[in-house]
C-alpha atoms as a PDB file:
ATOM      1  CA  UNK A   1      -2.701   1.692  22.497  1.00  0.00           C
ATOM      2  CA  UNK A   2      -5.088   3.691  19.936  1.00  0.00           C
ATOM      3  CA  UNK A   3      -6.536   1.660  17.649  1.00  0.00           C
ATOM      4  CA  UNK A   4      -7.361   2.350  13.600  1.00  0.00           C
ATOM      5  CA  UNK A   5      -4.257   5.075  13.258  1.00  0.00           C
ATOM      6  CA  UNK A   6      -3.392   3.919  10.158  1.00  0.00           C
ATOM      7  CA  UNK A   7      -4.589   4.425   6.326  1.00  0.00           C
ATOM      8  CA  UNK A   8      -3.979   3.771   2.530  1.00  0.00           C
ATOM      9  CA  UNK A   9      -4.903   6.666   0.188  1.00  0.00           C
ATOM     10  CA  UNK A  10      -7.719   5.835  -2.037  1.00  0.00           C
ATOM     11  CA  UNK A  11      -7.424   8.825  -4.011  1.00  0.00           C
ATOM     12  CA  UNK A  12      -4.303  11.153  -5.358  1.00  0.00           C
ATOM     13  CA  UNK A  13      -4.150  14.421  -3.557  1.00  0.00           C
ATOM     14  CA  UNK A  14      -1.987  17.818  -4.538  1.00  0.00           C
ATOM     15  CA  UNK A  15      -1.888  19.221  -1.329  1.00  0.00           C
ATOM     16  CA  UNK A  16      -1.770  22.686  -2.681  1.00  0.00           C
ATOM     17  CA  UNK A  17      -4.897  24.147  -0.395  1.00  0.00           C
ATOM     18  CA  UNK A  18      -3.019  25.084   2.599  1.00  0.00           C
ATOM     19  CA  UNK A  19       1.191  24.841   3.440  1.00  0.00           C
ATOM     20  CA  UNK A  20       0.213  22.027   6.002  1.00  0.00           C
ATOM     21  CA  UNK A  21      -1.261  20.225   3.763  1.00  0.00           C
ATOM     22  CA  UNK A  22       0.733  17.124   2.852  1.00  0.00           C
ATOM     23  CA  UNK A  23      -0.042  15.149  -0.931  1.00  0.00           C
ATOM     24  CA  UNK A  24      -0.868  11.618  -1.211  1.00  0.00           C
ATOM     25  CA  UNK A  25      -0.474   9.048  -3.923  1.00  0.00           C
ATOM     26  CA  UNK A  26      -2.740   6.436  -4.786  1.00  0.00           C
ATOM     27  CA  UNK A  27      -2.410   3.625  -2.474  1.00  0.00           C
ATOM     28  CA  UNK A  28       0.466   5.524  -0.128  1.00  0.00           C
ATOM     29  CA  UNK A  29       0.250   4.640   3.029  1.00  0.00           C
ATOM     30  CA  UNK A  30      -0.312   7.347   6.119  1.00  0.00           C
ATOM     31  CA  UNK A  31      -0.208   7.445  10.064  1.00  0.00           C
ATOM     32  CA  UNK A  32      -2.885   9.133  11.531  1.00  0.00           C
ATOM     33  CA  UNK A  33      -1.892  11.454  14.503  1.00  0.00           C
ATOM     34  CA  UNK A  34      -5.424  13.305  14.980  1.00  0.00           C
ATOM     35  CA  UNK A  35      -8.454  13.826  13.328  1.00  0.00           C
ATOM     36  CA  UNK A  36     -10.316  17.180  12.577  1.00  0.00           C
ATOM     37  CA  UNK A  37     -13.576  18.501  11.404  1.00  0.00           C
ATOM     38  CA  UNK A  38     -13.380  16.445   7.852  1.00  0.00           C
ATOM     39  CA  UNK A  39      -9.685  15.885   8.244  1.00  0.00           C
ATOM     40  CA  UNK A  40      -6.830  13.694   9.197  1.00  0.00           C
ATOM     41  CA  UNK A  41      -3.352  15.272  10.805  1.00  0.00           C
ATOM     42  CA  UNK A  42      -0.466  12.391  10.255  1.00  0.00           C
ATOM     43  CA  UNK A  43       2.420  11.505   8.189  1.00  0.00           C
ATOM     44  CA  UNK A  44       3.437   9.096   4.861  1.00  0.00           C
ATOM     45  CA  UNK A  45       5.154   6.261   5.683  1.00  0.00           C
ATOM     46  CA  UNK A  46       7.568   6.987   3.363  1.00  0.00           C
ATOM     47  CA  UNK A  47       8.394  10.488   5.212  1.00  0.00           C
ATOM     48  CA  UNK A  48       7.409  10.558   8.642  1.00  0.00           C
ATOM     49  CA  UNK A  49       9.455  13.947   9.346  1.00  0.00           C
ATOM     50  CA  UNK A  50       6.861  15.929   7.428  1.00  0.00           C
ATOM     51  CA  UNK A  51       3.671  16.002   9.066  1.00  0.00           C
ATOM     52  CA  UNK A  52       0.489  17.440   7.851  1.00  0.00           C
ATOM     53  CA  UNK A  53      -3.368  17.385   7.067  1.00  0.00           C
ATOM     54  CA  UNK A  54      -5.006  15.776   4.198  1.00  0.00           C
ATOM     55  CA  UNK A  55      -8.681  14.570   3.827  1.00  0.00           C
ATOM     56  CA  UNK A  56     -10.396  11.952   5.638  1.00  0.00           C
ATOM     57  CA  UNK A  57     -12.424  11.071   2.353  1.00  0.00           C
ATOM     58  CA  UNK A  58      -9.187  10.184   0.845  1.00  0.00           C
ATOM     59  CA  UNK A  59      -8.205   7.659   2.742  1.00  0.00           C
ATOM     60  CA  UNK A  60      -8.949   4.104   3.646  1.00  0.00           C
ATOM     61  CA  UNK A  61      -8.767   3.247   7.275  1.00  0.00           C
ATOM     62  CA  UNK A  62      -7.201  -0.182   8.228  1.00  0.00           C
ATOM     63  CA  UNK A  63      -7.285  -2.181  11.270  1.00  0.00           C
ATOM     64  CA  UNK A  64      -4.171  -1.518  13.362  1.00  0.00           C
ATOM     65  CA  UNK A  65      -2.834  -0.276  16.695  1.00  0.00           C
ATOM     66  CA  UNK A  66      -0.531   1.868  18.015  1.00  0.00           C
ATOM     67  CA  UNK A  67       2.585   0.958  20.152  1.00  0.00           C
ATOM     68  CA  UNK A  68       3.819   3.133  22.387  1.00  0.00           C
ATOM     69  CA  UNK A  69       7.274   2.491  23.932  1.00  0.00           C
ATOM     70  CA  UNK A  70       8.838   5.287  25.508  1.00  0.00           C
ATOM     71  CA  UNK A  71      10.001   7.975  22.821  1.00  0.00           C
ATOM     72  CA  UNK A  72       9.185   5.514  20.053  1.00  0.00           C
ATOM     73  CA  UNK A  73       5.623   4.970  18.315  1.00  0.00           C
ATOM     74  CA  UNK A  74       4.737   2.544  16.188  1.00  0.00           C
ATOM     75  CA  UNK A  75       1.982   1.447  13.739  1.00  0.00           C
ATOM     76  CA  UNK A  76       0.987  -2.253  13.573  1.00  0.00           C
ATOM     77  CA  UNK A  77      -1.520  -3.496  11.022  1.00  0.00           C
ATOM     78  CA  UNK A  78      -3.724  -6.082  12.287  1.00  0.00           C
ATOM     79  CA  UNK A  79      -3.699  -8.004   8.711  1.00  0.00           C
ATOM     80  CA  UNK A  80      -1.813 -11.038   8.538  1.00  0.00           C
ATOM     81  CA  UNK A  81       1.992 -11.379   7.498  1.00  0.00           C
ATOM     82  CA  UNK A  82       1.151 -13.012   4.199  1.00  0.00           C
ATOM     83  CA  UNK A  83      -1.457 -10.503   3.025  1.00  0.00           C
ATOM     84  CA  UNK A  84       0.755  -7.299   4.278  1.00  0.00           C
ATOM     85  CA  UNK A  85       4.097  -9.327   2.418  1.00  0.00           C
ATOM     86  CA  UNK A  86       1.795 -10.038  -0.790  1.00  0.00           C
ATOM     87  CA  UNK A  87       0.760  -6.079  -1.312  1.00  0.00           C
ATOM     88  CA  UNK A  88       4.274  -4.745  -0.507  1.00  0.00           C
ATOM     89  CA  UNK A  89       5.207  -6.913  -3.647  1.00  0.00           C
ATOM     90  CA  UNK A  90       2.124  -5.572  -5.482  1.00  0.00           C
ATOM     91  CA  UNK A  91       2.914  -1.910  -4.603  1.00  0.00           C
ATOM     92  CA  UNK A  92       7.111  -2.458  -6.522  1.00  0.00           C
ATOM     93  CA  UNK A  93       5.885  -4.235  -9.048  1.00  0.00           C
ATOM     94  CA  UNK A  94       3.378  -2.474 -10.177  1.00  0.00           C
ATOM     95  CA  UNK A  95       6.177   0.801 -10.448  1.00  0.00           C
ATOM     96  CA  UNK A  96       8.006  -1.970 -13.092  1.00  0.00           C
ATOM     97  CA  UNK A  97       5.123  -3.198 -14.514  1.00  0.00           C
ATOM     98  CA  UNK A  98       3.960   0.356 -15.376  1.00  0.00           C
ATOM     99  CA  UNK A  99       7.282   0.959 -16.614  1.00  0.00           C
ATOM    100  CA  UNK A 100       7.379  -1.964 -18.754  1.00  0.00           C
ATOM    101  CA  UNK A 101       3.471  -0.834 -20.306  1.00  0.00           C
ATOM    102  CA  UNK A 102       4.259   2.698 -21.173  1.00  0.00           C
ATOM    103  CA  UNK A 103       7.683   2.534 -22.800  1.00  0.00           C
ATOM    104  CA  UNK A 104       7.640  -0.885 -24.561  1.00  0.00           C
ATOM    105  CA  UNK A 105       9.580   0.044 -27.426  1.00  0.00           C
ATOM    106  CA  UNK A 106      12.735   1.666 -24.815  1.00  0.00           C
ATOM    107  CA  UNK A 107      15.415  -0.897 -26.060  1.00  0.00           C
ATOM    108  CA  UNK A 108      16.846  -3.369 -28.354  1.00  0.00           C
ATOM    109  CA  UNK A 109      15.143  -5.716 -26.300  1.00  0.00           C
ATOM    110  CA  UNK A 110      11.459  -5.535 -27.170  1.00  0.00           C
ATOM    111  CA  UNK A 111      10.393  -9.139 -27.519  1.00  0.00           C
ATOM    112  CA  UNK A 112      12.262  -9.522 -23.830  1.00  0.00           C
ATOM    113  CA  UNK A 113       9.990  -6.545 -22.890  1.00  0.00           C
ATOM    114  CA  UNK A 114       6.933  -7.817 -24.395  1.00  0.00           C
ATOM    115  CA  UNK A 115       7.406 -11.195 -22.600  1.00  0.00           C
ATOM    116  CA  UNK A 116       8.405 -10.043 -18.923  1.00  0.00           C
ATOM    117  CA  UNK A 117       5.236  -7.792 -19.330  1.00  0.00           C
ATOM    118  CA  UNK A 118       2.930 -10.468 -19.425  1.00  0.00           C
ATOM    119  CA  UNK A 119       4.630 -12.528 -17.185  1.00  0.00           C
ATOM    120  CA  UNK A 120       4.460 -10.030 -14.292  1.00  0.00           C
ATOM    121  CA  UNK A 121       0.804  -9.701 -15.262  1.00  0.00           C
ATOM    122  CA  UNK A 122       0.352 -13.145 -14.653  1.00  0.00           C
ATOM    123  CA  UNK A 123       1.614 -13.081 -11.117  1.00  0.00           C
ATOM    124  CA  UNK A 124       0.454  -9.836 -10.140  1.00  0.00           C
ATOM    125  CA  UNK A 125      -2.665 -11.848 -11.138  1.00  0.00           C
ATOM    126  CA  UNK A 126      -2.486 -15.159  -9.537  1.00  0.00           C
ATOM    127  CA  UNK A 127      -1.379 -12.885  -6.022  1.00  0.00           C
ATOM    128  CA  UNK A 128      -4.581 -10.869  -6.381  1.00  0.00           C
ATOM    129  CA  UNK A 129      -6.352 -13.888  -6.308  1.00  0.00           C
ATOM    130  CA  UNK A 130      -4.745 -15.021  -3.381  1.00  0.00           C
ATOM    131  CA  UNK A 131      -5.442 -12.532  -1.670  1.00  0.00           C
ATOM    132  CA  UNK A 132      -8.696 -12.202  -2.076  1.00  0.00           C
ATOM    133  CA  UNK A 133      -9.347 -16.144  -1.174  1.00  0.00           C
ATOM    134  CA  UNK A 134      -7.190 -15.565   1.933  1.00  0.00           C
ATOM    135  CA  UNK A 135      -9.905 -12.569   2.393  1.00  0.00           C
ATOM    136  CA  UNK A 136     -12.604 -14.467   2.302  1.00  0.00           C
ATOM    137  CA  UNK A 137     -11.374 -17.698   4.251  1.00  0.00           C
ATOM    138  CA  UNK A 138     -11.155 -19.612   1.319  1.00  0.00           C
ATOM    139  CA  UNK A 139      -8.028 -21.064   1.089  1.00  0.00           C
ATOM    140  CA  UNK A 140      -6.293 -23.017   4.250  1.00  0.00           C
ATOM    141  CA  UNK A 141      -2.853 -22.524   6.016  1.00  0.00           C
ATOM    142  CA  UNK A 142      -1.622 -25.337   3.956  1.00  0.00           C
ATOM    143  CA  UNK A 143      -2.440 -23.440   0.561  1.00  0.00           C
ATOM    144  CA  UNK A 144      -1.374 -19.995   2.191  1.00  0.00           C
ATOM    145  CA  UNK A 145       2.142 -21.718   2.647  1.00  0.00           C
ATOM    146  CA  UNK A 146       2.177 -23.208  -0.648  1.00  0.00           C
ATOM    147  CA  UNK A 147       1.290 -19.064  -2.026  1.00  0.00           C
ATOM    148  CA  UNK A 148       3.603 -18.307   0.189  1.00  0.00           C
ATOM    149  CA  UNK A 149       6.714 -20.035  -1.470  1.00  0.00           C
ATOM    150  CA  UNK A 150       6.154 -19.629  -4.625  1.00  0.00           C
END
């Protein structure tokens, strides 16, 4: 097992230098195959067919191994369930929230729009928070259950 093989992109990139260069979005999420002179040769999560190179200055390494078994490879992160379940729901949410921000005025139903707006803002909040008390050993397993189901 290889350890630290996976990333999260801390920057956009266009990929336009080179053909094998492949672009990144803010906070996508890469394997990391090799690593060259300033640069990183992997894949996005969301398309692992299309490998290329991108730079090691955009990216954020996070704890994880490698699994190798057989033909197949894969990436586990080393954070915790909870953490990894809470960002996943950042990362959609955000694509509505976004939505909801930049086009308030898109149908009959503004007040509806106006309202779900703030409410996802809320718990986008109040998960944020969690997270970063579950960072810092702040909050106990009880509390991280209680997070958990709401």
């Amino acid at each position: 097992a290889e350890d630290n093989c996976y990333a999260v992109a801390i920057f956009e990139y266009e990929g336009e230098e080179h053909e094998h260069c492949i672009p990144l979005e803010l906070g996508e999420r890469v394997f990391i195959y090799e690593e060259y002179d300033g640069w990183y040769r992997g894949c996005t999560t969301k398309n692992q067919n299309k490998k290329g190179i991108f730079p090691k200055t955009y990216v954020s390494i996070k704890p994880s191994f490698r699994e190798i078994r057989g033909n197949q490879v894969s990436i586990i992160p080393k954070e915790d369930a909870i953490s990894e379940e809470a960002k996943n729901i950042l990362r959609e949410w955000h694509e509505l929230w976004k939505d909801l921000f930049s086009n308030p005025y898109r149908d009959s139903q503004y007040k509806f729009s106006i309202d779900l707006f703030y409410e996802i803002k809320t718990i986008m909040t109040d998960i944020i928070q969690c997270l970063c008390s579950n960072y810092l050993g702040v909050l106990g397993q009880n509390q991280l259950e209680e997070k958990k189901r709401k």
